[in-house]
C-alpha atoms as a PDB file:
ATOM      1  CA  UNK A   1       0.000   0.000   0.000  1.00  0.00           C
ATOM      2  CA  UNK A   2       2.688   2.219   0.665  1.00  0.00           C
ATOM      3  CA  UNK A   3       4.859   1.215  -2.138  1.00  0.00           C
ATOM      4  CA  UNK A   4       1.447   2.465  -4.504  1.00  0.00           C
ATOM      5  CA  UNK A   5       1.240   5.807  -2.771  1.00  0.00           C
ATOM      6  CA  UNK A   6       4.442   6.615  -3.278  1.00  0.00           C
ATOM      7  CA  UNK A   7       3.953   5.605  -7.006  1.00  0.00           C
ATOM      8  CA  UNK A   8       0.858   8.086  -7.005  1.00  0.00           C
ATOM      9  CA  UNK A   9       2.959  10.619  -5.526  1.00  0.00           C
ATOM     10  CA  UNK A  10       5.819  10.668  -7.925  1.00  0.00           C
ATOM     11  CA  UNK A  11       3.705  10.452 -11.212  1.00  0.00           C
ATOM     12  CA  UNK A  12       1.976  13.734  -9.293  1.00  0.00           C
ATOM     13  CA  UNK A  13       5.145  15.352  -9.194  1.00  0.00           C
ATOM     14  CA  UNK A  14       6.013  14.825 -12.402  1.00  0.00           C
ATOM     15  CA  UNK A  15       3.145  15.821 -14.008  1.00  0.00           C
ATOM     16  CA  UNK A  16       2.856  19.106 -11.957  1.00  0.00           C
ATOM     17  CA  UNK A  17       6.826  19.511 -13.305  1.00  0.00           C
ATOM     18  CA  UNK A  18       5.876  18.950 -16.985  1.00  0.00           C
ATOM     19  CA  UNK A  19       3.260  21.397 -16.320  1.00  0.00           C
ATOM     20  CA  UNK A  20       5.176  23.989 -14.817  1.00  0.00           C
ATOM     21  CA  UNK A  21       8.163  23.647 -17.937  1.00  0.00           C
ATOM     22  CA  UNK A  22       5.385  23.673 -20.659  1.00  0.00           C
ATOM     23  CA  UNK A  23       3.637  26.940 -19.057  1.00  0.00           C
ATOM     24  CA  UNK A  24       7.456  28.387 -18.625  1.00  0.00           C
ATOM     25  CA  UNK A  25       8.315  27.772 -22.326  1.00  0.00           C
ATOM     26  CA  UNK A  26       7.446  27.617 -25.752  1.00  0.00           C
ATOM     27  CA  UNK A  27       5.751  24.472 -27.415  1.00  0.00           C
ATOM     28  CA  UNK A  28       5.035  22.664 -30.571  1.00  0.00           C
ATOM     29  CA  UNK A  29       1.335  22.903 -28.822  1.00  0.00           C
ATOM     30  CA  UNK A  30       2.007  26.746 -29.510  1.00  0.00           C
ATOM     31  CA  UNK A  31       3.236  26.087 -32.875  1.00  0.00           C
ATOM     32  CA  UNK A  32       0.115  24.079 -34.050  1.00  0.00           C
ATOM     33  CA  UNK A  33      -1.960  26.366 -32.023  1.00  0.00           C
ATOM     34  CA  UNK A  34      -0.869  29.644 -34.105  1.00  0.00           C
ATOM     35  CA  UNK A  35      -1.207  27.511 -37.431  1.00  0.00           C
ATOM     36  CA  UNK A  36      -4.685  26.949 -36.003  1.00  0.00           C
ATOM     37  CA  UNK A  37      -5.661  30.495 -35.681  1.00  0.00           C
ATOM     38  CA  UNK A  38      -4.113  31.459 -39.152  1.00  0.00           C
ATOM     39  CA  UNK A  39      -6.658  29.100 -40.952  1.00  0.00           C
ATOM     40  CA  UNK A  40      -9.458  29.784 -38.532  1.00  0.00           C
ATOM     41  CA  UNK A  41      -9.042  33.421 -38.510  1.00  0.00           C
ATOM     42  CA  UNK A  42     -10.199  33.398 -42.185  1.00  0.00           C
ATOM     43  CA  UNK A  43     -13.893  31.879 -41.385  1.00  0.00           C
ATOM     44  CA  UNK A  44     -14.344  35.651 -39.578  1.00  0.00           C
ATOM     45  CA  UNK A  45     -12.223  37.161 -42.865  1.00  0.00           C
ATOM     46  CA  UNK A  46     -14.038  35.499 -45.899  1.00  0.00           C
ATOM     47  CA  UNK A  47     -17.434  35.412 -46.766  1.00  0.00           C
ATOM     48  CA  UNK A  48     -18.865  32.118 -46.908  1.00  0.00           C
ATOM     49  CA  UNK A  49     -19.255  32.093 -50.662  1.00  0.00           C
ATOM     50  CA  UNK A  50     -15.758  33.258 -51.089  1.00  0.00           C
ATOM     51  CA  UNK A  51     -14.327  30.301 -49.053  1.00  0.00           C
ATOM     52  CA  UNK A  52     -16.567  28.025 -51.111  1.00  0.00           C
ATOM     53  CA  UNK A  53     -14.674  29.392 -54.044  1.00  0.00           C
ATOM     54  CA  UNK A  54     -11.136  29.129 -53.203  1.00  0.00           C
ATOM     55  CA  UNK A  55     -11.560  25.469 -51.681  1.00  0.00           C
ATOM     56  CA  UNK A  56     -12.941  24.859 -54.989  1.00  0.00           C
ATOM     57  CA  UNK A  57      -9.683  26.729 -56.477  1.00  0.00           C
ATOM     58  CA  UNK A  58      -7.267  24.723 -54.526  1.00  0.00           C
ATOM     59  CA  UNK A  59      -8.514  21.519 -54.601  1.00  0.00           C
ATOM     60  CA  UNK A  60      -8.473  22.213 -58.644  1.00  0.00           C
ATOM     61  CA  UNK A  61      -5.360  22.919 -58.520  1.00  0.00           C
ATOM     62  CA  UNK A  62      -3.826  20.306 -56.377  1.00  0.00           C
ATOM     63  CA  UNK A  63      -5.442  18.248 -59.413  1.00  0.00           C
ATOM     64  CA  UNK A  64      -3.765  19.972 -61.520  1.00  0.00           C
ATOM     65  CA  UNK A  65      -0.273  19.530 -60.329  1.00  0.00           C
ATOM     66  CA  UNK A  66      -0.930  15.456 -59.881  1.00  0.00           C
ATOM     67  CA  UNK A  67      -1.493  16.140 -63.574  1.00  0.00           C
ATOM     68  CA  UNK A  68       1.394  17.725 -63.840  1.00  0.00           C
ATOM     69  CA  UNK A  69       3.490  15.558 -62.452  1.00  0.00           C
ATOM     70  CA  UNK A  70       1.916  12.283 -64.317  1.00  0.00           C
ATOM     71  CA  UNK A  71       2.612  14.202 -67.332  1.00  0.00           C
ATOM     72  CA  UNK A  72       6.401  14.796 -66.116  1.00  0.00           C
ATOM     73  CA  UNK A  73       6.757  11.128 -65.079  1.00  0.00           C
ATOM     74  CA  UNK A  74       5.374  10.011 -68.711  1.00  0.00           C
ATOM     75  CA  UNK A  75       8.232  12.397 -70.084  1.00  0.00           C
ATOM     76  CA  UNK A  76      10.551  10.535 -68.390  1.00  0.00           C
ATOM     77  CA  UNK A  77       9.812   7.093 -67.642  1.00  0.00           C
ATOM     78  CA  UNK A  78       8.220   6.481 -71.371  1.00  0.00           C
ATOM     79  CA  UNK A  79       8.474   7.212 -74.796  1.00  0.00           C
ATOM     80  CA  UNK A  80       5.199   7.566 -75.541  1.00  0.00           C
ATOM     81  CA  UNK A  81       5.376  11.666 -75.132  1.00  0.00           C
ATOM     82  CA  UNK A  82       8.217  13.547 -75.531  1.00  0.00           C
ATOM     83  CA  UNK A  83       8.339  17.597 -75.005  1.00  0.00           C
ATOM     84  CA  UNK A  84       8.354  19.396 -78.450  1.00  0.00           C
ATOM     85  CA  UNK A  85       7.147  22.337 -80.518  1.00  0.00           C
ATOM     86  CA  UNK A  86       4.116  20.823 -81.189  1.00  0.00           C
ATOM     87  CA  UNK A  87       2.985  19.965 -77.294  1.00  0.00           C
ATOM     88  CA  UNK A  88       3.989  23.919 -76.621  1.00  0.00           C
ATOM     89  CA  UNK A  89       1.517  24.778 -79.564  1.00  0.00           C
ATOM     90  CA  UNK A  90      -0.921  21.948 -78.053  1.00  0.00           C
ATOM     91  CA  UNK A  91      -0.955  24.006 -74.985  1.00  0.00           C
ATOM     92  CA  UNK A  92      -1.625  27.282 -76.314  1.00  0.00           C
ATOM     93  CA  UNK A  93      -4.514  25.879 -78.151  1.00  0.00           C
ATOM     94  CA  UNK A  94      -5.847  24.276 -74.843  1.00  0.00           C
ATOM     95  CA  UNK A  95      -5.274  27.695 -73.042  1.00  0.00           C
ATOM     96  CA  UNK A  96      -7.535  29.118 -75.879  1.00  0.00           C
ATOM     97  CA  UNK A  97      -9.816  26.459 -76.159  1.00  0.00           C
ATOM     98  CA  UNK A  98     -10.805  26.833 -72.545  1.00  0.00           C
ATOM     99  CA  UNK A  99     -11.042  30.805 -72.507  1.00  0.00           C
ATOM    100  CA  UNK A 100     -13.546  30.684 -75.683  1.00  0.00           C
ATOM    101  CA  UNK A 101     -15.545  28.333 -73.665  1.00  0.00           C
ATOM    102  CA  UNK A 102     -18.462  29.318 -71.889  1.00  0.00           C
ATOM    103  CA  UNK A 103     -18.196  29.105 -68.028  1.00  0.00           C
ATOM    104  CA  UNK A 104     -21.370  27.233 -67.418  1.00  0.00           C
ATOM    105  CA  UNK A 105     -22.762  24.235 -66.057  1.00  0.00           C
ATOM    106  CA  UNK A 106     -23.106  21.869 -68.885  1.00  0.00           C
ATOM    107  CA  UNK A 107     -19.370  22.812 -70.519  1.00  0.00           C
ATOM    108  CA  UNK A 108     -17.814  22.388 -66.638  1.00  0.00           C
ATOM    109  CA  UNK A 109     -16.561  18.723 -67.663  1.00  0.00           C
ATOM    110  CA  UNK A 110     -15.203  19.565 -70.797  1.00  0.00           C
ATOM    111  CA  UNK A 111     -13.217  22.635 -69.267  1.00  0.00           C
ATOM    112  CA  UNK A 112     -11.760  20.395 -66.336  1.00  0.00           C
ATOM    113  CA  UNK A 113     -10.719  18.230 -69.599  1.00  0.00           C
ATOM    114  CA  UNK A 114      -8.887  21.346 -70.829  1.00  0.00           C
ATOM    115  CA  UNK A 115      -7.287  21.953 -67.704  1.00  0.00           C
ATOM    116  CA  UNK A 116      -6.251  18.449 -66.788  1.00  0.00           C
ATOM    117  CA  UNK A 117      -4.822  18.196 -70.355  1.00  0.00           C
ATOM    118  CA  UNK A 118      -3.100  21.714 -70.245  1.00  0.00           C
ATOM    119  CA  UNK A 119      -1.440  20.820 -66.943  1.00  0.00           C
ATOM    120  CA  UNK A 120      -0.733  17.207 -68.085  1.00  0.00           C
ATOM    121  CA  UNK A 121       1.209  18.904 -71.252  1.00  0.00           C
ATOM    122  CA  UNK A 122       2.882  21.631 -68.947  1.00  0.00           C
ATOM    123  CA  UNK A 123       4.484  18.811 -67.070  1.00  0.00           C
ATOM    124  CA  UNK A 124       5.519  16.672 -69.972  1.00  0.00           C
ATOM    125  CA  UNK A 125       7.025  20.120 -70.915  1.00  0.00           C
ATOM    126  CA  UNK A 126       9.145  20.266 -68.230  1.00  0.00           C
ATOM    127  CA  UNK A 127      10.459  16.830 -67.956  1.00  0.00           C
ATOM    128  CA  UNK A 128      13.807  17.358 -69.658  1.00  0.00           C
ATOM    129  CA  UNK A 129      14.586  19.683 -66.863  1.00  0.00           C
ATOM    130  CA  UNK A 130      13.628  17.293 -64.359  1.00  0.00           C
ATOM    131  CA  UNK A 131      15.925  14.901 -66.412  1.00  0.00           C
ATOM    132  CA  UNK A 132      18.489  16.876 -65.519  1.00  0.00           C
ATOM    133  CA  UNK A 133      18.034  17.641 -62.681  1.00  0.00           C
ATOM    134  CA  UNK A 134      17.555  13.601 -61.231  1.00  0.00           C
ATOM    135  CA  UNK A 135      20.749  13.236 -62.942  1.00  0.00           C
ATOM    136  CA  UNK A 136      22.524  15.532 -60.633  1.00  0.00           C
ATOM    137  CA  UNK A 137      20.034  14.775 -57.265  1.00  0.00           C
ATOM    138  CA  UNK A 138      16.783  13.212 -57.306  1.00  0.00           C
ATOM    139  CA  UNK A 139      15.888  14.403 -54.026  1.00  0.00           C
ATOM    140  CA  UNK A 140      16.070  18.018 -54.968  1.00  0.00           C
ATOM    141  CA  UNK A 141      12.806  17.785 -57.264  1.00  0.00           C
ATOM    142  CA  UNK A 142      11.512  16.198 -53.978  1.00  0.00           C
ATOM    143  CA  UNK A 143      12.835  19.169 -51.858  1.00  0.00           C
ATOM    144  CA  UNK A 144      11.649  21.880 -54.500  1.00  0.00           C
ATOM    145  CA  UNK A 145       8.002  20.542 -54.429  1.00  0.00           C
ATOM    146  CA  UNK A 146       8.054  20.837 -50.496  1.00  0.00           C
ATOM    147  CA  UNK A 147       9.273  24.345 -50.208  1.00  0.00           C
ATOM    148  CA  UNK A 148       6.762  25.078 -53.660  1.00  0.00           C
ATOM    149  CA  UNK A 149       4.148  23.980 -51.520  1.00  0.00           C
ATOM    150  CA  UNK A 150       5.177  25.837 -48.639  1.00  0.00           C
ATOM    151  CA  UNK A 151       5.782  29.259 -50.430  1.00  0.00           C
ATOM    152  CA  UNK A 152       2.680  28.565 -51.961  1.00  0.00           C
ATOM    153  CA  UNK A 153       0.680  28.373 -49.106  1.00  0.00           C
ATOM    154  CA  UNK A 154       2.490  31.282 -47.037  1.00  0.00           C
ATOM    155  CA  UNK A 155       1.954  33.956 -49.944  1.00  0.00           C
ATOM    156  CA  UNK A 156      -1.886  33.218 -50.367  1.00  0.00           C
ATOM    157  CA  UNK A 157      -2.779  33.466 -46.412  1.00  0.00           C
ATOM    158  CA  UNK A 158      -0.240  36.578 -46.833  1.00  0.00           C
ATOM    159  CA  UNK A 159      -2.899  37.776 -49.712  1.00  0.00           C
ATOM    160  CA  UNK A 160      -5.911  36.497 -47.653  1.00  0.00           C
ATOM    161  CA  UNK A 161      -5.332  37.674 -44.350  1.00  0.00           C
ATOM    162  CA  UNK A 162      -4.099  41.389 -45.608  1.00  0.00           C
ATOM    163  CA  UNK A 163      -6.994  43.870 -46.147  1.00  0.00           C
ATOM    164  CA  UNK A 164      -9.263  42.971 -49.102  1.00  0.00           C
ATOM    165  CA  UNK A 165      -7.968  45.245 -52.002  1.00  0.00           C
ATOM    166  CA  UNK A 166      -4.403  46.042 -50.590  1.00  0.00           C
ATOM    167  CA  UNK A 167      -2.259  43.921 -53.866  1.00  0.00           C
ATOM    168  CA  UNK A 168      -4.994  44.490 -56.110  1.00  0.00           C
ATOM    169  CA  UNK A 169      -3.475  47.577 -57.614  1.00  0.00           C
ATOM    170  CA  UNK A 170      -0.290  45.406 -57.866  1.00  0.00           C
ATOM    171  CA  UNK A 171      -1.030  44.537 -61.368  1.00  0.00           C
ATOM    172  CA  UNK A 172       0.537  47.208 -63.668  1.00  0.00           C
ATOM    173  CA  UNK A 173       3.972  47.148 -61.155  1.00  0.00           C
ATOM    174  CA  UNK A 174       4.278  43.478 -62.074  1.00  0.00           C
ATOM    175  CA  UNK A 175       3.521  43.507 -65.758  1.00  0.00           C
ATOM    176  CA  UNK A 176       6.124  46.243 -65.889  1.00  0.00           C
ATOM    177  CA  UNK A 177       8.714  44.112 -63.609  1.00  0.00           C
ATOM    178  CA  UNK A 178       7.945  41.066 -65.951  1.00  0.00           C
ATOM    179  CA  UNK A 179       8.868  43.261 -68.916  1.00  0.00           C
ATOM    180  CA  UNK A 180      12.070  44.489 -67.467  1.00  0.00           C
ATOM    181  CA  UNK A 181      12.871  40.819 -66.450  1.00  0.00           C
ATOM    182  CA  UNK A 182      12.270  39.724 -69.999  1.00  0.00           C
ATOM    183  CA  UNK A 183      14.839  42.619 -71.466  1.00  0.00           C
ATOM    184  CA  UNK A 184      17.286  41.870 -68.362  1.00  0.00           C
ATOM    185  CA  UNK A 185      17.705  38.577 -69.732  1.00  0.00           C
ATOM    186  CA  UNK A 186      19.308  39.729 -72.572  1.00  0.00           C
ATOM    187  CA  UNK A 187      22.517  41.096 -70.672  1.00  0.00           C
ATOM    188  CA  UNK A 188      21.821  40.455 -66.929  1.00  0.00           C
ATOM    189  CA  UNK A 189      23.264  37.287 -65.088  1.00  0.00           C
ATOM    190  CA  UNK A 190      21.895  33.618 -64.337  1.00  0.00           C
ATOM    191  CA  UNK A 191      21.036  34.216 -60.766  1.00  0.00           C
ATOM    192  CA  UNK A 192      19.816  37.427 -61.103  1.00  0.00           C
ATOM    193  CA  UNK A 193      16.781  36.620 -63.650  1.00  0.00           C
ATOM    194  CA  UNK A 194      16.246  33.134 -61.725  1.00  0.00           C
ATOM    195  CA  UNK A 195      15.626  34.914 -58.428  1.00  0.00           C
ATOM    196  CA  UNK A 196      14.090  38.131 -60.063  1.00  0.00           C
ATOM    197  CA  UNK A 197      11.542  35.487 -61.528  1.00  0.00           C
ATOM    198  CA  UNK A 198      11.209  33.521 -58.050  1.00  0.00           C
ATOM    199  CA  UNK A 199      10.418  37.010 -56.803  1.00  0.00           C
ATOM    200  CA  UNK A 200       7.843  38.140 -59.229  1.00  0.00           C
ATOM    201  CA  UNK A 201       6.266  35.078 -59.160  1.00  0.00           C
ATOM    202  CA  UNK A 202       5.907  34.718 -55.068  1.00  0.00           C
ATOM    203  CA  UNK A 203       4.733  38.482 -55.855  1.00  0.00           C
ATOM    204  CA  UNK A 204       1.807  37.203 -58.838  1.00  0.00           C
ATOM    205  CA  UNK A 205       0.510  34.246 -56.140  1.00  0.00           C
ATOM    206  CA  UNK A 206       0.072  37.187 -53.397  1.00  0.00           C
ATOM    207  CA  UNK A 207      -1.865  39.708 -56.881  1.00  0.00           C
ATOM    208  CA  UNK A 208      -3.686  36.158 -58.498  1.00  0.00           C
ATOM    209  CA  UNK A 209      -4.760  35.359 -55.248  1.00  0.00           C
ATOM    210  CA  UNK A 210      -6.345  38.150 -53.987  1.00  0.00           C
ATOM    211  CA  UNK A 211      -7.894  39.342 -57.244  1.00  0.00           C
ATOM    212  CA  UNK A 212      -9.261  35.733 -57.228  1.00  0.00           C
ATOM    213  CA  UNK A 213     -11.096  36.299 -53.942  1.00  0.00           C
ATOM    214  CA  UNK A 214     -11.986  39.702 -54.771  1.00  0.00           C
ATOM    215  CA  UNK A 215     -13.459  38.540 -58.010  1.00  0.00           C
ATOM    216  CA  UNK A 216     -15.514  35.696 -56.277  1.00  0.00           C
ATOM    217  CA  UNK A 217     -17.332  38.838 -54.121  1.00  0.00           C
ATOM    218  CA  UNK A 218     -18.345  40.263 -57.330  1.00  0.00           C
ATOM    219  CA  UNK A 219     -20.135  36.864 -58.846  1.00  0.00           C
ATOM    220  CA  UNK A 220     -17.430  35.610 -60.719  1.00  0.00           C
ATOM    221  CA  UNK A 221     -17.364  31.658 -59.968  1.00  0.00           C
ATOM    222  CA  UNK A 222     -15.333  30.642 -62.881  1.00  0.00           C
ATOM    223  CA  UNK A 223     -13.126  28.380 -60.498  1.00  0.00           C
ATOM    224  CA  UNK A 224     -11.090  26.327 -63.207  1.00  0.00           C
ATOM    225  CA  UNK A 225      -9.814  29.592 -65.212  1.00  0.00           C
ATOM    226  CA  UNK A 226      -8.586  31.070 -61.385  1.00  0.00           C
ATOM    227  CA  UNK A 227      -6.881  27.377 -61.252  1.00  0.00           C
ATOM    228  CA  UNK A 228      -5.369  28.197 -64.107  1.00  0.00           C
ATOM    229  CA  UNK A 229      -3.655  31.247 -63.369  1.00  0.00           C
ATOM    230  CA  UNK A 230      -2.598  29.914 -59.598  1.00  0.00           C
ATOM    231  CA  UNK A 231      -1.483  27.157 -61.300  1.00  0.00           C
ATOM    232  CA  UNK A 232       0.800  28.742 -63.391  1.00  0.00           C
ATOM    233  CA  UNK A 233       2.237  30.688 -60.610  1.00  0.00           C
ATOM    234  CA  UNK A 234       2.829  27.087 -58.535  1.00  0.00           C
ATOM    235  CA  UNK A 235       4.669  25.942 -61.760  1.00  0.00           C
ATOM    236  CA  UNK A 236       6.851  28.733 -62.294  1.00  0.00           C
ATOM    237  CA  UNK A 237       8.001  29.013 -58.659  1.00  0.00           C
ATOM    238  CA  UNK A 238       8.765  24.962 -58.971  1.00  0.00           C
ATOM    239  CA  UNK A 239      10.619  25.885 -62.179  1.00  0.00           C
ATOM    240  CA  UNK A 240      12.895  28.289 -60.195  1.00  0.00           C
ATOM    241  CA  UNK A 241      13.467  26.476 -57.186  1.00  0.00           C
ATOM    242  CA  UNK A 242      14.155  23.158 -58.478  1.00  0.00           C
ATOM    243  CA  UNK A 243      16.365  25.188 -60.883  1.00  0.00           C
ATOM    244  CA  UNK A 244      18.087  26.700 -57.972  1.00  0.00           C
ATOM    245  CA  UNK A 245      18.329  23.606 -55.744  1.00  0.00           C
ATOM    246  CA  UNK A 246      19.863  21.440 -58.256  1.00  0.00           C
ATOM    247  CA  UNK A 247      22.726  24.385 -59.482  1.00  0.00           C
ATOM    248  CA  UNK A 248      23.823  24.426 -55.848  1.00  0.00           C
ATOM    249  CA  UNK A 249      23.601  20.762 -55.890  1.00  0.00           C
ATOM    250  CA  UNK A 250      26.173  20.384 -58.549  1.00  0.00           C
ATOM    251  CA  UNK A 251      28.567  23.296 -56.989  1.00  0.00           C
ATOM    252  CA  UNK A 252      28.654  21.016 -54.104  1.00  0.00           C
ATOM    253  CA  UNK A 253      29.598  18.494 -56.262  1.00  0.00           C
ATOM    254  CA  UNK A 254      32.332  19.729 -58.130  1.00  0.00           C
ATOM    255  CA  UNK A 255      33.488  20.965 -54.629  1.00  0.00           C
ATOM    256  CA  UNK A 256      34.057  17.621 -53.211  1.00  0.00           C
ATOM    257  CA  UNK A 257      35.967  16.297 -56.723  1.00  0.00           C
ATOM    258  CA  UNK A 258      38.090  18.761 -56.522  1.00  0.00           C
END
């Protein structure tokens, strides 16, 4: 009986001690608890129609990038498609083909088609980079689709969370920024036009994204074309990173040869 009491006792104390060091100190609790409030702060932020729309934007484009990346593992595990002129003129067509369609009800399947078949190209497209890069480090495509995903997500609750028109005006700042990234490519170096591009494109999730929500206030519901362009922006920051991660990769590399 006395041996049990003093069990009782101890397991006190050392709960009232794990206590006393969690309330002194930070947590993971604290972590998950902040992550918690970011994602429920937006039920108070967004209309309920709004969120509606974006969950139906997202989970369109998280299709689209298993698309994507079927289309990139066809590229490179098959023959059967190979990137070309002719796929880059395929997906032009499909871009075209799905703006010219109406955004209604009965044409919804066959503009999801579009879109599946545009991203499906787009990552066919890039499959002799990815080529590459496994060559040098598979784990850095790996890596880059991690910290895509995380960028991602950390520039659109940056664009949600902010006040509801603040980036809006951002539009004519980064068509002229993409114009002088296109000319600085002509004398400027590597690094500087891959991270200028990284840059501007973090900067077109934070303008997509809120014009996308600010859109959806105003009646527009045309989910799969706002996949589309938040697509392209998750693409094009993959591009860079991946691009990025595998250069420093192969620096390492010749480091240790030498």
């Amino acid at each position: 009986m006395f041996e049990f009491s003093y069990r009782v006792l101890l397991i006190n104390i050392s709960v009232d001690h794990y206590r006393m060091n969690r309330s002194r100190s930070p947590s993971a609790t604290n972590f998950f608890d902040n992550i918690q409030r970011t994602f429920s702060g937006l039920n108070d932020k967004l209309e309920k129609s709004v969120q509606e729309h974006l969950r139906n934007v997202y989970a369109t484009v998280a299709a689209g990038v298993g698309a994507a990346a079927i289309g990139a593992a066809v590229h490179i595990f098959t023959n059967v498609l190979r990137a070309n002129f002719l796929l880059s003129l395929a997906s032009i067509v499909l871009m075209f083909s799905l703006i010219s369609t109406p955004h209604t009800r009965a044409n919804e399947k066959k503009r999801l088609a579009y879109f599946f078949l545009f991203c499906g190209i787009s990552g066919v497209s890039m499959g002799p980079l990815l080529e590459r890069v496994i060559d040098i480090d598979p784990s850095c495509v790996l890596t880059a689709l991690l910290a895509t995903t995380t960028v991602f997500g950390c520039f659109s609750l940056v664009a949600l969370h902010a006040p509801s028109t603040k980036y809006i005006h951002m539009g004519g700042t980064l068509a002229s920024a993409a114009l002088c990234l296109l000319f600085a490519s002509f004398f400027a170096s590597y690094y500087v036009l891959i991270l200028g591009g990284l840059a501007l494109s973090c900067a077109f999730v934070v303008y997509d994204t809120q014009l996308i929500a600010e859109k959806s206030r105003r009646g527009d519901d045309d989910y799969i074309w706002h996949s589309v362009e938040l697509f392209i922006d998750f693409a094009n920051i993959f591009r860079y990173l991946v691009v990025l991660l595998a250069d420093k990769k192969e620096r390492d590399n010749r480091k240790r040869r030498d």
